[in-house]
N, C-alpha and C. Protein backbone atom coordinates (compact mmCIF):
# COMPACT_ATOMS: atom_id res chain seq x y z
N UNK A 1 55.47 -6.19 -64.01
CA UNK A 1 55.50 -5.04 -63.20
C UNK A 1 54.09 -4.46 -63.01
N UNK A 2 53.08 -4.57 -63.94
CA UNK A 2 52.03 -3.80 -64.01
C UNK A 2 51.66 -4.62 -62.59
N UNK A 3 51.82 -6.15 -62.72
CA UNK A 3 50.94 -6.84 -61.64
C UNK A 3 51.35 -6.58 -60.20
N UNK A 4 52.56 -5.98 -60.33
CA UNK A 4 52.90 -6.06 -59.03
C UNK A 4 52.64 -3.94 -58.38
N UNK A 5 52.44 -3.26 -59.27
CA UNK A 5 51.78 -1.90 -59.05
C UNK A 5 50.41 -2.08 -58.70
N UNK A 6 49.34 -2.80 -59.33
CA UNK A 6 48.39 -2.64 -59.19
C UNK A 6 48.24 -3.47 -58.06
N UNK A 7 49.05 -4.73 -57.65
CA UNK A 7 49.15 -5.32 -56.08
C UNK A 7 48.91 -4.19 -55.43
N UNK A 8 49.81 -3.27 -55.25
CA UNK A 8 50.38 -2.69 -54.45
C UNK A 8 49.44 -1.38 -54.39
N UNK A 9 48.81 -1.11 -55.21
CA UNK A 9 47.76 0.02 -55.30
C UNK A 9 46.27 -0.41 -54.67
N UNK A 10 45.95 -2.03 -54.72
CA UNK A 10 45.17 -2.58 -54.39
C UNK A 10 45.08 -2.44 -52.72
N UNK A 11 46.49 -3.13 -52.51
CA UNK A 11 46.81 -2.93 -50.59
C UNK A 11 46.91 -1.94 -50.26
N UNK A 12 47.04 -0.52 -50.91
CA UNK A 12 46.93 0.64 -50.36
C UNK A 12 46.09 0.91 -50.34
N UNK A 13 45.05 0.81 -51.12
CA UNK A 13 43.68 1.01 -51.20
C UNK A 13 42.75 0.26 -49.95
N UNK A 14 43.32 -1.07 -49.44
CA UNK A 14 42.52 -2.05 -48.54
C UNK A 14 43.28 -0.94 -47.50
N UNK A 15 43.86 -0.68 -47.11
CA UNK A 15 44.71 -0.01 -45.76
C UNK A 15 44.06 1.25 -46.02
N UNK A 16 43.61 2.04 -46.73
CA UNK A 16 42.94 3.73 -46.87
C UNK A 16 41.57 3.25 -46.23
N UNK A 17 40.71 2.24 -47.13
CA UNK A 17 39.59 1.59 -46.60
C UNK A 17 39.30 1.39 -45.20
N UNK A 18 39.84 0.70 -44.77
CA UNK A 18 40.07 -0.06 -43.38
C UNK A 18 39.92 1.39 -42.64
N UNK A 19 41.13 2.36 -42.66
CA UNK A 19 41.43 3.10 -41.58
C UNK A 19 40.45 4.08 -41.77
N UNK A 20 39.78 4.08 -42.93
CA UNK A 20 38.30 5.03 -42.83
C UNK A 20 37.13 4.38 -42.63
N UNK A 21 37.17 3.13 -42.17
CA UNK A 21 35.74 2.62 -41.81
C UNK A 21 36.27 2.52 -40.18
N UNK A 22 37.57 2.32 -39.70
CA UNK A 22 37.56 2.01 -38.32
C UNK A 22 37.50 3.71 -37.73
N UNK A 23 37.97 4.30 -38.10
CA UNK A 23 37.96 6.54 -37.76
C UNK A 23 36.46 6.41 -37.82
N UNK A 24 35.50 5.82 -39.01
CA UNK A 24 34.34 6.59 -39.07
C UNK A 24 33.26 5.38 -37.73
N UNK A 25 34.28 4.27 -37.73
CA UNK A 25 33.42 3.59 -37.24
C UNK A 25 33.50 4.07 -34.92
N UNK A 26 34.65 4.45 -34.85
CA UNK A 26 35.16 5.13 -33.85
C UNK A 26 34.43 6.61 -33.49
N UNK A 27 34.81 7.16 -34.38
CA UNK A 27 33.66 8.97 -34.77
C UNK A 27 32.20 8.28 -34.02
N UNK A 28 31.79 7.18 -34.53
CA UNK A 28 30.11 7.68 -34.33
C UNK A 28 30.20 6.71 -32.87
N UNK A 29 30.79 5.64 -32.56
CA UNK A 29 30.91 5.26 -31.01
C UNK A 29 30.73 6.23 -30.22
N UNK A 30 31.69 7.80 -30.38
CA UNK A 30 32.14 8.37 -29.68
C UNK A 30 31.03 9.46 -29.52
N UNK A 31 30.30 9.70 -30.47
CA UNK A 31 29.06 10.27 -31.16
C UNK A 31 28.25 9.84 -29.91
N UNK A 32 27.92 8.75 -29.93
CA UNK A 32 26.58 7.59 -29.27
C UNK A 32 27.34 7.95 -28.02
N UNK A 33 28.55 7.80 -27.51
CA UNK A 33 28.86 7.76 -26.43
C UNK A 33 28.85 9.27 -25.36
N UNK A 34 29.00 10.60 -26.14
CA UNK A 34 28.99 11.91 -25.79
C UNK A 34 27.03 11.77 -25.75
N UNK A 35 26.79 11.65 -26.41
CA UNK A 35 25.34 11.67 -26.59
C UNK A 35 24.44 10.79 -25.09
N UNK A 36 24.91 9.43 -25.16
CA UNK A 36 25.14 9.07 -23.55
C UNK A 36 25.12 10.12 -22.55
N UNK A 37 26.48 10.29 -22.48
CA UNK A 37 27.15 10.98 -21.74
C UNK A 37 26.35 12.11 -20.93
N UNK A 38 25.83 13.31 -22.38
CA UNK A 38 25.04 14.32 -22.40
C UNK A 38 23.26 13.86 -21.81
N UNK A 39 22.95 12.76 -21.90
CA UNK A 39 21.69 12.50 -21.35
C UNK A 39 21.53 11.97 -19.95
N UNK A 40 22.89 11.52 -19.42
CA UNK A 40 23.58 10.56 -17.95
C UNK A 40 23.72 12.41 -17.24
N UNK A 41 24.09 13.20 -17.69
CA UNK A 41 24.37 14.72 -17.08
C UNK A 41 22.62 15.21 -16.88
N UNK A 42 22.11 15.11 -17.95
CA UNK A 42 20.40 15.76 -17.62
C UNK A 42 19.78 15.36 -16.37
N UNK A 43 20.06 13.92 -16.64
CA UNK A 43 19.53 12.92 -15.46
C UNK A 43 20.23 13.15 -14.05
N UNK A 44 21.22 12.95 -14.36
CA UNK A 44 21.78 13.54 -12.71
C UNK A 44 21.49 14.91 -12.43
N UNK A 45 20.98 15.91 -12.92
CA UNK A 45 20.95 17.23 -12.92
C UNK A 45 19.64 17.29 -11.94
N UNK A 46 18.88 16.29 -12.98
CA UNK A 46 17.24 16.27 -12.36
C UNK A 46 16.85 16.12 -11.15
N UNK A 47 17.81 14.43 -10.55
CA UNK A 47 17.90 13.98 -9.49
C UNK A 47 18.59 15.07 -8.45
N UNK A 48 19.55 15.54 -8.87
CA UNK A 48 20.19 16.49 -7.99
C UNK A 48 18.95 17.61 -7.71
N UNK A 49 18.31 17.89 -8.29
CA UNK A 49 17.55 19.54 -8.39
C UNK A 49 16.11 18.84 -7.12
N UNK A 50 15.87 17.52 -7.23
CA UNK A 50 14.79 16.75 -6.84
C UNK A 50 15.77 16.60 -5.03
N UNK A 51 16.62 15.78 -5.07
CA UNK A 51 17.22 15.75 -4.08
C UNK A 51 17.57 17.19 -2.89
N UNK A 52 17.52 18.03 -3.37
CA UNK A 52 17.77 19.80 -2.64
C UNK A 52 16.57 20.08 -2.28
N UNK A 53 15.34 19.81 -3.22
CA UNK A 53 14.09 20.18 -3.12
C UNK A 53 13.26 19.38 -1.65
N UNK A 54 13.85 18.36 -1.78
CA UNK A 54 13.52 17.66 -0.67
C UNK A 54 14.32 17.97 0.57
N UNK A 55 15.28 17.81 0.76
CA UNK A 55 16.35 18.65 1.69
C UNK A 55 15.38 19.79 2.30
N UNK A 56 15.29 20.80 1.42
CA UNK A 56 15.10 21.63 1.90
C UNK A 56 13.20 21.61 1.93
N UNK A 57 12.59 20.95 1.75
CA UNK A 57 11.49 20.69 2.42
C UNK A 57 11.31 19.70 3.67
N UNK A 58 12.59 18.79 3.95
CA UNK A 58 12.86 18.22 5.14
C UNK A 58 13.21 19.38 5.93
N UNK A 59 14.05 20.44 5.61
CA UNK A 59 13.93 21.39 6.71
C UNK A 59 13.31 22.66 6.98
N UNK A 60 11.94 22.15 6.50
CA UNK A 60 11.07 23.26 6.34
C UNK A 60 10.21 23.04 7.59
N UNK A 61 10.48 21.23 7.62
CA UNK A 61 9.37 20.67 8.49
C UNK A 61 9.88 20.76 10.16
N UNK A 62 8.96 21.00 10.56
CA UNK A 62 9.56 21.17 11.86
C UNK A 62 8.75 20.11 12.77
N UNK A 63 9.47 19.56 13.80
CA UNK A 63 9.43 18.26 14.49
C UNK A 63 8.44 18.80 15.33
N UNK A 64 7.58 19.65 15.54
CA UNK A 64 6.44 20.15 15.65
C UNK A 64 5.22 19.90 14.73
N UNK A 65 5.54 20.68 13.97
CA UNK A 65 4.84 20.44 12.43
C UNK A 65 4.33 18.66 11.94
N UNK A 66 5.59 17.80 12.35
CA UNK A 66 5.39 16.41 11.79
C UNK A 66 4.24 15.45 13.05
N UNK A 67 4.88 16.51 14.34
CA UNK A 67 3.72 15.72 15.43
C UNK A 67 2.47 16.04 15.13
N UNK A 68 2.41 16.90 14.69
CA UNK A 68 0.95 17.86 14.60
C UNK A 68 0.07 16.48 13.80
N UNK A 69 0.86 16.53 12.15
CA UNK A 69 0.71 15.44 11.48
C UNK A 69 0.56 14.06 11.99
N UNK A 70 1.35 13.67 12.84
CA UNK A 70 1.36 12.49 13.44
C UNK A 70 0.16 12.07 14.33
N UNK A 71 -0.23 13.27 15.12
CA UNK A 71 -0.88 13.39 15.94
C UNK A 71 -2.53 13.11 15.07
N UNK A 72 -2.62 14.26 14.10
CA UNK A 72 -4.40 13.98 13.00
C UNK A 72 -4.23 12.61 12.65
N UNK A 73 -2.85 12.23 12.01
CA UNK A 73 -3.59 10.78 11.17
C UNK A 73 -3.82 9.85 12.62
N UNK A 74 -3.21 9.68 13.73
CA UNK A 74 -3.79 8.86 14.34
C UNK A 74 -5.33 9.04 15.01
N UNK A 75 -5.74 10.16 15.37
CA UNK A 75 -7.08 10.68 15.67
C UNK A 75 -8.06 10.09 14.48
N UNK A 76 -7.91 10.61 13.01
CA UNK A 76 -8.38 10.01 11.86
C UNK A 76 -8.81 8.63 11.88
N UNK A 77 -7.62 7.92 12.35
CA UNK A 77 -7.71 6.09 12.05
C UNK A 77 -8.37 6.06 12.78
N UNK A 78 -8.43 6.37 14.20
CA UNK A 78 -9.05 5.84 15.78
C UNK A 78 -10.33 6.43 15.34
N UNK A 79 -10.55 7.22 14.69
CA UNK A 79 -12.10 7.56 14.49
C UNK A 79 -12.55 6.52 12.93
N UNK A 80 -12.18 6.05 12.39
CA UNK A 80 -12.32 5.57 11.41
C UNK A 80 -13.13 4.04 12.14
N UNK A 81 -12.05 3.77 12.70
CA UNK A 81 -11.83 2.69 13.06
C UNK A 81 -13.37 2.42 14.26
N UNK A 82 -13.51 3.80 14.96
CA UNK A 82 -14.53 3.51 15.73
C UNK A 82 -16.13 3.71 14.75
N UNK A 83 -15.79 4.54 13.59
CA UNK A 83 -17.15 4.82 12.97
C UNK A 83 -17.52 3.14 12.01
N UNK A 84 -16.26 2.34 11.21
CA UNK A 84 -16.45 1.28 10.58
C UNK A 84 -16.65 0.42 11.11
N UNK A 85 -16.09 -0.02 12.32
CA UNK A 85 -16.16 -1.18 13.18
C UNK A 85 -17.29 -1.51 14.32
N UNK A 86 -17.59 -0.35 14.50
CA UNK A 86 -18.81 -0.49 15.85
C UNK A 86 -20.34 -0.70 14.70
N UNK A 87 -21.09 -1.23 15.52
CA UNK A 87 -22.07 -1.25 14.71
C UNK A 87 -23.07 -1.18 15.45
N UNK A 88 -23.90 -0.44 15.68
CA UNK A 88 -25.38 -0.48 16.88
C UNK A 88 -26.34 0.56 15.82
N UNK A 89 -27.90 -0.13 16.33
CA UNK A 89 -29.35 0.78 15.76
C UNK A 89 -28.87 1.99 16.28
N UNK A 90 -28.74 2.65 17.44
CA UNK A 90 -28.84 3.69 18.09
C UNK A 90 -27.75 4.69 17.42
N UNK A 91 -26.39 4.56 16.97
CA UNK A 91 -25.66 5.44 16.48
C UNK A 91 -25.18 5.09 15.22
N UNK A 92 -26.42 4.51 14.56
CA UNK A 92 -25.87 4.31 13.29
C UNK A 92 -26.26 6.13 12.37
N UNK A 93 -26.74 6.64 12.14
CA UNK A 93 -26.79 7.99 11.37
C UNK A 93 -25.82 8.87 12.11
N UNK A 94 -25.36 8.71 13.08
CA UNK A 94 -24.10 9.63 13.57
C UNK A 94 -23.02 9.07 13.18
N UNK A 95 -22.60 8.04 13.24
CA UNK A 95 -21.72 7.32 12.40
C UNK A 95 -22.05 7.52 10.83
N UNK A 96 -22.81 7.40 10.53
CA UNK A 96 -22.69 7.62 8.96
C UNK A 96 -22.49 9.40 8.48
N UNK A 97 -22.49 10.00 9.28
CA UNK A 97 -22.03 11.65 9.27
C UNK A 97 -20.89 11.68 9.18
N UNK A 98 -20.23 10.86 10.29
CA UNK A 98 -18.75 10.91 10.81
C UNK A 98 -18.35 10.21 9.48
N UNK A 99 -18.58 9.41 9.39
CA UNK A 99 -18.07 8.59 7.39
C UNK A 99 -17.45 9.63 7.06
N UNK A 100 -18.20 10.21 6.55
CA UNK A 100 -17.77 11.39 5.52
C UNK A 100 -16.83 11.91 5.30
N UNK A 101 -16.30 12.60 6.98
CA UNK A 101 -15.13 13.27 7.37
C UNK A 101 -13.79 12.86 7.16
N UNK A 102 -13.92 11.21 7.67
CA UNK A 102 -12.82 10.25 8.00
C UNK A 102 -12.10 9.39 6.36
N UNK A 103 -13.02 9.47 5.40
CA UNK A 103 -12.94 8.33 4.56
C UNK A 103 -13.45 8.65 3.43
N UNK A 104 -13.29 8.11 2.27
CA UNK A 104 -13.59 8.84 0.71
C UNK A 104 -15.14 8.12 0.62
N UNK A 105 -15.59 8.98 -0.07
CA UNK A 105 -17.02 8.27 -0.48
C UNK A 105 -17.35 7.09 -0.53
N UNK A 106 -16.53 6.24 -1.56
CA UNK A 106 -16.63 5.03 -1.78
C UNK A 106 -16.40 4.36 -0.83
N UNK A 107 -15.61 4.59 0.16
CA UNK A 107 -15.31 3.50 1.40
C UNK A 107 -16.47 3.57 2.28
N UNK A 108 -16.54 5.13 2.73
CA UNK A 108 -18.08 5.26 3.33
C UNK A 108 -19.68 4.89 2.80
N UNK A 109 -19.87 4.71 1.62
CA UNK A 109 -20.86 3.70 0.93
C UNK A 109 -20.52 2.40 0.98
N UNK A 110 -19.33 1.87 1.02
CA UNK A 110 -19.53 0.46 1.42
C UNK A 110 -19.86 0.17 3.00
N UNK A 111 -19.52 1.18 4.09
CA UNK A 111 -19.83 0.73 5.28
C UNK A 111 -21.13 1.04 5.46
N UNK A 112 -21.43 2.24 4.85
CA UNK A 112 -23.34 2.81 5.01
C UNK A 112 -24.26 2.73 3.39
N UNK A 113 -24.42 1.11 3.37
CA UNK A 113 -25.16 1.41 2.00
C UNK A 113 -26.62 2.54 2.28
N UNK A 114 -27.09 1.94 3.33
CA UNK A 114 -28.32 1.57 3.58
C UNK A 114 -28.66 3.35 4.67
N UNK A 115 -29.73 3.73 4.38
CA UNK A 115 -30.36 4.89 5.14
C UNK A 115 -30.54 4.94 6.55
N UNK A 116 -31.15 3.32 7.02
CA UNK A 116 -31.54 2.83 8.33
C UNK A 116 -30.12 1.63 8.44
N UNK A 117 -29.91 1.35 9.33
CA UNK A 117 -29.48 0.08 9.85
C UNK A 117 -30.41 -0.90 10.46
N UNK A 118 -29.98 -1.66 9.22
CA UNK A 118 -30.82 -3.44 9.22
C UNK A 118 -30.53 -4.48 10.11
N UNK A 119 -29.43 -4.27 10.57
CA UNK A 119 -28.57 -5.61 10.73
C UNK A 119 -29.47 -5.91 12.54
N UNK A 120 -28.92 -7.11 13.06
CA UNK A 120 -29.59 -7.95 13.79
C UNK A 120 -28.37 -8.41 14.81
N UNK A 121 -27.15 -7.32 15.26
CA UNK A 121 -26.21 -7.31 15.98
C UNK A 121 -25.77 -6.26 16.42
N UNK A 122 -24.44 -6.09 17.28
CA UNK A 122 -24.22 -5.18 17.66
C UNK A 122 -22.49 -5.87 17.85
N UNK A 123 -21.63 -5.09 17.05
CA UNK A 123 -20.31 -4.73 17.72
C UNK A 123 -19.51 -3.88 18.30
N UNK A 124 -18.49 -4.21 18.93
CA UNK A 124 -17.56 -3.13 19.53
C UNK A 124 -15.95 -3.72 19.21
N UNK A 125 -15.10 -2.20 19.30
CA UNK A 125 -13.85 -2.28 19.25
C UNK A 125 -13.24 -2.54 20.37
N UNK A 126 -12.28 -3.24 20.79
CA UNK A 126 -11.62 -3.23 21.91
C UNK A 126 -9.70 -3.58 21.80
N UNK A 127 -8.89 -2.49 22.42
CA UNK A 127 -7.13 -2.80 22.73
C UNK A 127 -7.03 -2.51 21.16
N UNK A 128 -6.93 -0.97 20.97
CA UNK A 128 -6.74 -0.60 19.43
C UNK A 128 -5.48 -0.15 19.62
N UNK A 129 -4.87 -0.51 18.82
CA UNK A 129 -2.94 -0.36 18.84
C UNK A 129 -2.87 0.27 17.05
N UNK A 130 -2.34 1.20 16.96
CA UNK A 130 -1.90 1.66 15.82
C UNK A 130 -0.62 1.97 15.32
N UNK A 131 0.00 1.63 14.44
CA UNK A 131 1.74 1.87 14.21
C UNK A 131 1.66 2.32 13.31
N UNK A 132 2.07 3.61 12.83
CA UNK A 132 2.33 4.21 11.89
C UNK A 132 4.11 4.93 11.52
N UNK A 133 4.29 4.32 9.85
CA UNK A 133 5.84 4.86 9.81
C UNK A 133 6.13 5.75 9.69
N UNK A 134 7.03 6.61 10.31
CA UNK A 134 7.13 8.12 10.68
C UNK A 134 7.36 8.79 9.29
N UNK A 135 8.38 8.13 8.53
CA UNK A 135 8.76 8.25 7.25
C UNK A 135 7.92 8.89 6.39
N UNK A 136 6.78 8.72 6.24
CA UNK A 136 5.94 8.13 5.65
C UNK A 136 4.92 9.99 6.39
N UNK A 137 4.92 10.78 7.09
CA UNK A 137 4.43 12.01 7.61
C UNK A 137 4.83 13.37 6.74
N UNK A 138 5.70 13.27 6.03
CA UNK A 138 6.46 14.49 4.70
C UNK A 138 5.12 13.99 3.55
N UNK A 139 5.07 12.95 3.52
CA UNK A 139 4.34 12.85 2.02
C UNK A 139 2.73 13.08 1.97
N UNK A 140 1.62 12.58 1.29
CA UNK A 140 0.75 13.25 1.38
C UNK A 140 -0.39 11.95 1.30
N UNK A 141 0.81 10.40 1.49
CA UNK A 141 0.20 9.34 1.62
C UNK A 141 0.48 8.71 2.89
N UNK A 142 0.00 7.41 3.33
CA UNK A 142 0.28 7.15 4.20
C UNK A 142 -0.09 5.50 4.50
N UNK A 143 0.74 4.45 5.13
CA UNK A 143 -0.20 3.23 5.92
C UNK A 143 0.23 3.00 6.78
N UNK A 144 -0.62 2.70 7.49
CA UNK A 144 -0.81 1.99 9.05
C UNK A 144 -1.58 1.07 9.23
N UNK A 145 -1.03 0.70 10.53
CA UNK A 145 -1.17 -0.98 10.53
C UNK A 145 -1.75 -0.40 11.76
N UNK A 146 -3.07 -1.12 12.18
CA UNK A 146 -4.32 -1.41 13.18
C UNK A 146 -4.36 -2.59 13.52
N UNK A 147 -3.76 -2.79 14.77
CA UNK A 147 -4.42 -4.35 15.57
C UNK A 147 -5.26 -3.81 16.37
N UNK A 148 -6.91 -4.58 16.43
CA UNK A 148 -7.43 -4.35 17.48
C UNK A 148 -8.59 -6.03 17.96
N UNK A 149 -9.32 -5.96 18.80
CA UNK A 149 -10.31 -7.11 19.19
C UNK A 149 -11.61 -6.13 18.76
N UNK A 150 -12.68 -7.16 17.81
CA UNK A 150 -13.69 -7.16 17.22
C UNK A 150 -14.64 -8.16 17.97
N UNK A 151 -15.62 -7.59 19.01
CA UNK A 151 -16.96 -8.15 19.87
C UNK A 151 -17.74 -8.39 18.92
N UNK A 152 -18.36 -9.61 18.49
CA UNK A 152 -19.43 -9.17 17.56
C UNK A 152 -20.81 -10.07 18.73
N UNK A 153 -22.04 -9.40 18.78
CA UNK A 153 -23.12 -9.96 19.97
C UNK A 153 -24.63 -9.70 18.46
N UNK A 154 -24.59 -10.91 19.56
CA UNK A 154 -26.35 -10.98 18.55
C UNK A 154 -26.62 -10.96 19.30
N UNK A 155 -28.12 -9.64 18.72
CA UNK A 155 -29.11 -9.46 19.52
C UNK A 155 -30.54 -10.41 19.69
N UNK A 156 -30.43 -11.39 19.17
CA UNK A 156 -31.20 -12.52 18.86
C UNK A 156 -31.19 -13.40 20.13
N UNK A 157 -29.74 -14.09 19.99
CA UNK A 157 -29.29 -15.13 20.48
C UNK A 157 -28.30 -14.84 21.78
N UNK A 158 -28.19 -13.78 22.13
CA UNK A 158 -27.70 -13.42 23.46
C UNK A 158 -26.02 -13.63 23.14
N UNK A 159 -25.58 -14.32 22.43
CA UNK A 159 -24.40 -14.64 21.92
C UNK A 159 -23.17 -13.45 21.32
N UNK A 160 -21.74 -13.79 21.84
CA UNK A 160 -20.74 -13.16 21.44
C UNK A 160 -19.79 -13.92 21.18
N UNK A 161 -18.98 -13.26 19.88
CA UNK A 161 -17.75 -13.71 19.28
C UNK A 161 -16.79 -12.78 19.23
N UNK A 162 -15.72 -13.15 19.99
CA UNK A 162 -14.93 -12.50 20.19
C UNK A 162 -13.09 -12.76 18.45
N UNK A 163 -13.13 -11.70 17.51
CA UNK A 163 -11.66 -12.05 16.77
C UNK A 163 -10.73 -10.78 16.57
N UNK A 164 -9.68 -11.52 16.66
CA UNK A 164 -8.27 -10.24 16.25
C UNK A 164 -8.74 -10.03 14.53
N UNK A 165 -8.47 -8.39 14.69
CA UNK A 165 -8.39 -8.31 13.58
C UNK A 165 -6.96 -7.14 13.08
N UNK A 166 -6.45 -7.31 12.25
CA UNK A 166 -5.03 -6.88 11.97
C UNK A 166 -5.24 -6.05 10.05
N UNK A 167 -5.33 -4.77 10.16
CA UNK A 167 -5.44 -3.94 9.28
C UNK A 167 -4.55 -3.41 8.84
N UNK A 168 -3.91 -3.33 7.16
CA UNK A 168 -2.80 -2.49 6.47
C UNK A 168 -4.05 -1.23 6.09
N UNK A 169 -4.17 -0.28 6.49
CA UNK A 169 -5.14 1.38 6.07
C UNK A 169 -4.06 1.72 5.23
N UNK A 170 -4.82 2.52 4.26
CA UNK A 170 -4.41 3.56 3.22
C UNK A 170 -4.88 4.78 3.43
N UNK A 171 -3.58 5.62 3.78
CA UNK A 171 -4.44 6.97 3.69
C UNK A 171 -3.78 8.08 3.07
N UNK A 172 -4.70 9.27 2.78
CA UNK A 172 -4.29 9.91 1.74
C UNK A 172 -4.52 11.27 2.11
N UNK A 173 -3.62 12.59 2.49
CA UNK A 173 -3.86 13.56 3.08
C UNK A 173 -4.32 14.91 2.05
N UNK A 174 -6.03 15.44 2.29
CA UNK A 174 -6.41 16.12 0.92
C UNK A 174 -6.60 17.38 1.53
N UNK A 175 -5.83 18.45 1.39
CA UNK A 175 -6.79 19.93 2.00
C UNK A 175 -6.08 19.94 3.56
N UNK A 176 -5.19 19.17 4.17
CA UNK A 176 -4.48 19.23 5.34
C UNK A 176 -5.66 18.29 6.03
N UNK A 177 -6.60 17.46 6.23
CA UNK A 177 -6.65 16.17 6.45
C UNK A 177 -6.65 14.49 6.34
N UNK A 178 -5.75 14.42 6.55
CA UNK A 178 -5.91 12.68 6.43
C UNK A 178 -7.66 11.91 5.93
N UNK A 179 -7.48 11.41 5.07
CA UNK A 179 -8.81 10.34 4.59
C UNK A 179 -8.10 9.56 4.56
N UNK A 180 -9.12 7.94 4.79
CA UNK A 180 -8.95 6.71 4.86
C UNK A 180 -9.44 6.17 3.59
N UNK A 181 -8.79 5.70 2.56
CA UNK A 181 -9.43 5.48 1.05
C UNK A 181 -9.06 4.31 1.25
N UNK A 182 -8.92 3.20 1.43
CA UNK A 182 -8.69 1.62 1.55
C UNK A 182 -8.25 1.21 2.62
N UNK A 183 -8.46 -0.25 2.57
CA UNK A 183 -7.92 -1.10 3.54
C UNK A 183 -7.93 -2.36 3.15
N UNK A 184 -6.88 -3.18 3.66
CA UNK A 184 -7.03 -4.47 3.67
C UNK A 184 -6.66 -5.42 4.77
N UNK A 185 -7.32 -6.59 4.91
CA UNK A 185 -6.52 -7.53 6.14
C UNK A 185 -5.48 -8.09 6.08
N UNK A 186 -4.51 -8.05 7.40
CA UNK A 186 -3.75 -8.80 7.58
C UNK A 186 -3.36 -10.05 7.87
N UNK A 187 -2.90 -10.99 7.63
CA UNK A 187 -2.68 -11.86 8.13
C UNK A 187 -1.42 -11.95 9.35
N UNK A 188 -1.59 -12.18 10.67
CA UNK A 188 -0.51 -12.29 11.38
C UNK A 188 -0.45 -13.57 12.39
N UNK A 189 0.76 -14.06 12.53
CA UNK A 189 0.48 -15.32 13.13
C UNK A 189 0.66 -15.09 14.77
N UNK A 190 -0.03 -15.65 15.60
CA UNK A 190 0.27 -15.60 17.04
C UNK A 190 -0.58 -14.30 17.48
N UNK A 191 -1.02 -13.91 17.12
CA UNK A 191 -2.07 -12.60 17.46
C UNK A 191 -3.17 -13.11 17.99
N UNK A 192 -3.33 -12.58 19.97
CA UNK A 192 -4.29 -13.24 20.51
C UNK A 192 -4.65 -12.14 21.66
């Protein structure tokens, strides 16, 4: 008899065990899972508070307001575009003024290292097409894409070369004007 009490005290004991490791093991799931739960609520809270904020700075803007915008960054590029790309003795220090305005330092030191202009040519811009995504007029960044034709003439050799050139611009709006802080080329096929 003893063996069969202490059986039996044993299996009650494995069944007390059990149902307090599966309660405690359930408790802290549920723990981890409210805790979840409670950090999935912050997060949507945030997004929600971010989402209104924008709303209501989409209707702050007025389809006036965004042309206005629309209207500088393209003036900006088209002047960018005419101060980096043209190249002549005669308006090179007026162009390097205009730098300034259009483009961050560093971009404007790479187009004007130099005090005088050295060079031994002369280019021009020609059929400047600019697309810019409207989307892209709320924020305080911006790119556009520049196709235009690049004349390049030596003054040497009487000679001109005529190439497409196809630009992704970066721009970045500081103080309520657009600057041009990078660029890179495009590659596009069939562009003639």
């Amino acid at each position: 008899m003893n063996r069969r009490v202490l059986f039996v005290l044993f299996v009650v004991l494995l069944i007390v065990l059990t149902s307090v490791n599966i309660y405690a093991a359930r408790t802290a799931s549920s723990d981890d899972l409210q805790e979840s739960l409670h950090q999935l609520k912050v997060k949507n809270e945030k997004v929600m508070e971010e989402k209104t904020e924008l709303e209501m700075t989409l209707q702050k803007q007025e389809p006036a307001d965004i042309q206005a915008r629309y209207d500088a960054l393209v003036k900006q590029v088209s002047v960018f575009i005419e101060v980096a790309f043209k190249q002549d003795k005669e308006t090179y220090q007026e162009r390097k003024k205009e730098a300034h305005k259009v483009m961050s330092k560093d971009l404007a030191a790479t187009f004007f290292p130099t005090a005088n202009y050295k060079g031994d040519r002369k280019t021009e811009v020609d059929e400047v097409e600019i697309f810019i995504k409207t989307g892209n007029l709320t924020n305080n960044k911006a790119s556009v894409l520049v196709k235009f034709k690049h004349t390049l003439y030596s003054l040497q050799s009487d000679q001109q070369q005529v190439s497409p050139v196809f630009l992704n611009i970066k721009v970045h709006r500081e103080e309520g004007l657009w600057k041009i802080t990078g660029f890179q080329d495009v590659e596009e096929e069939g562009y003639s």
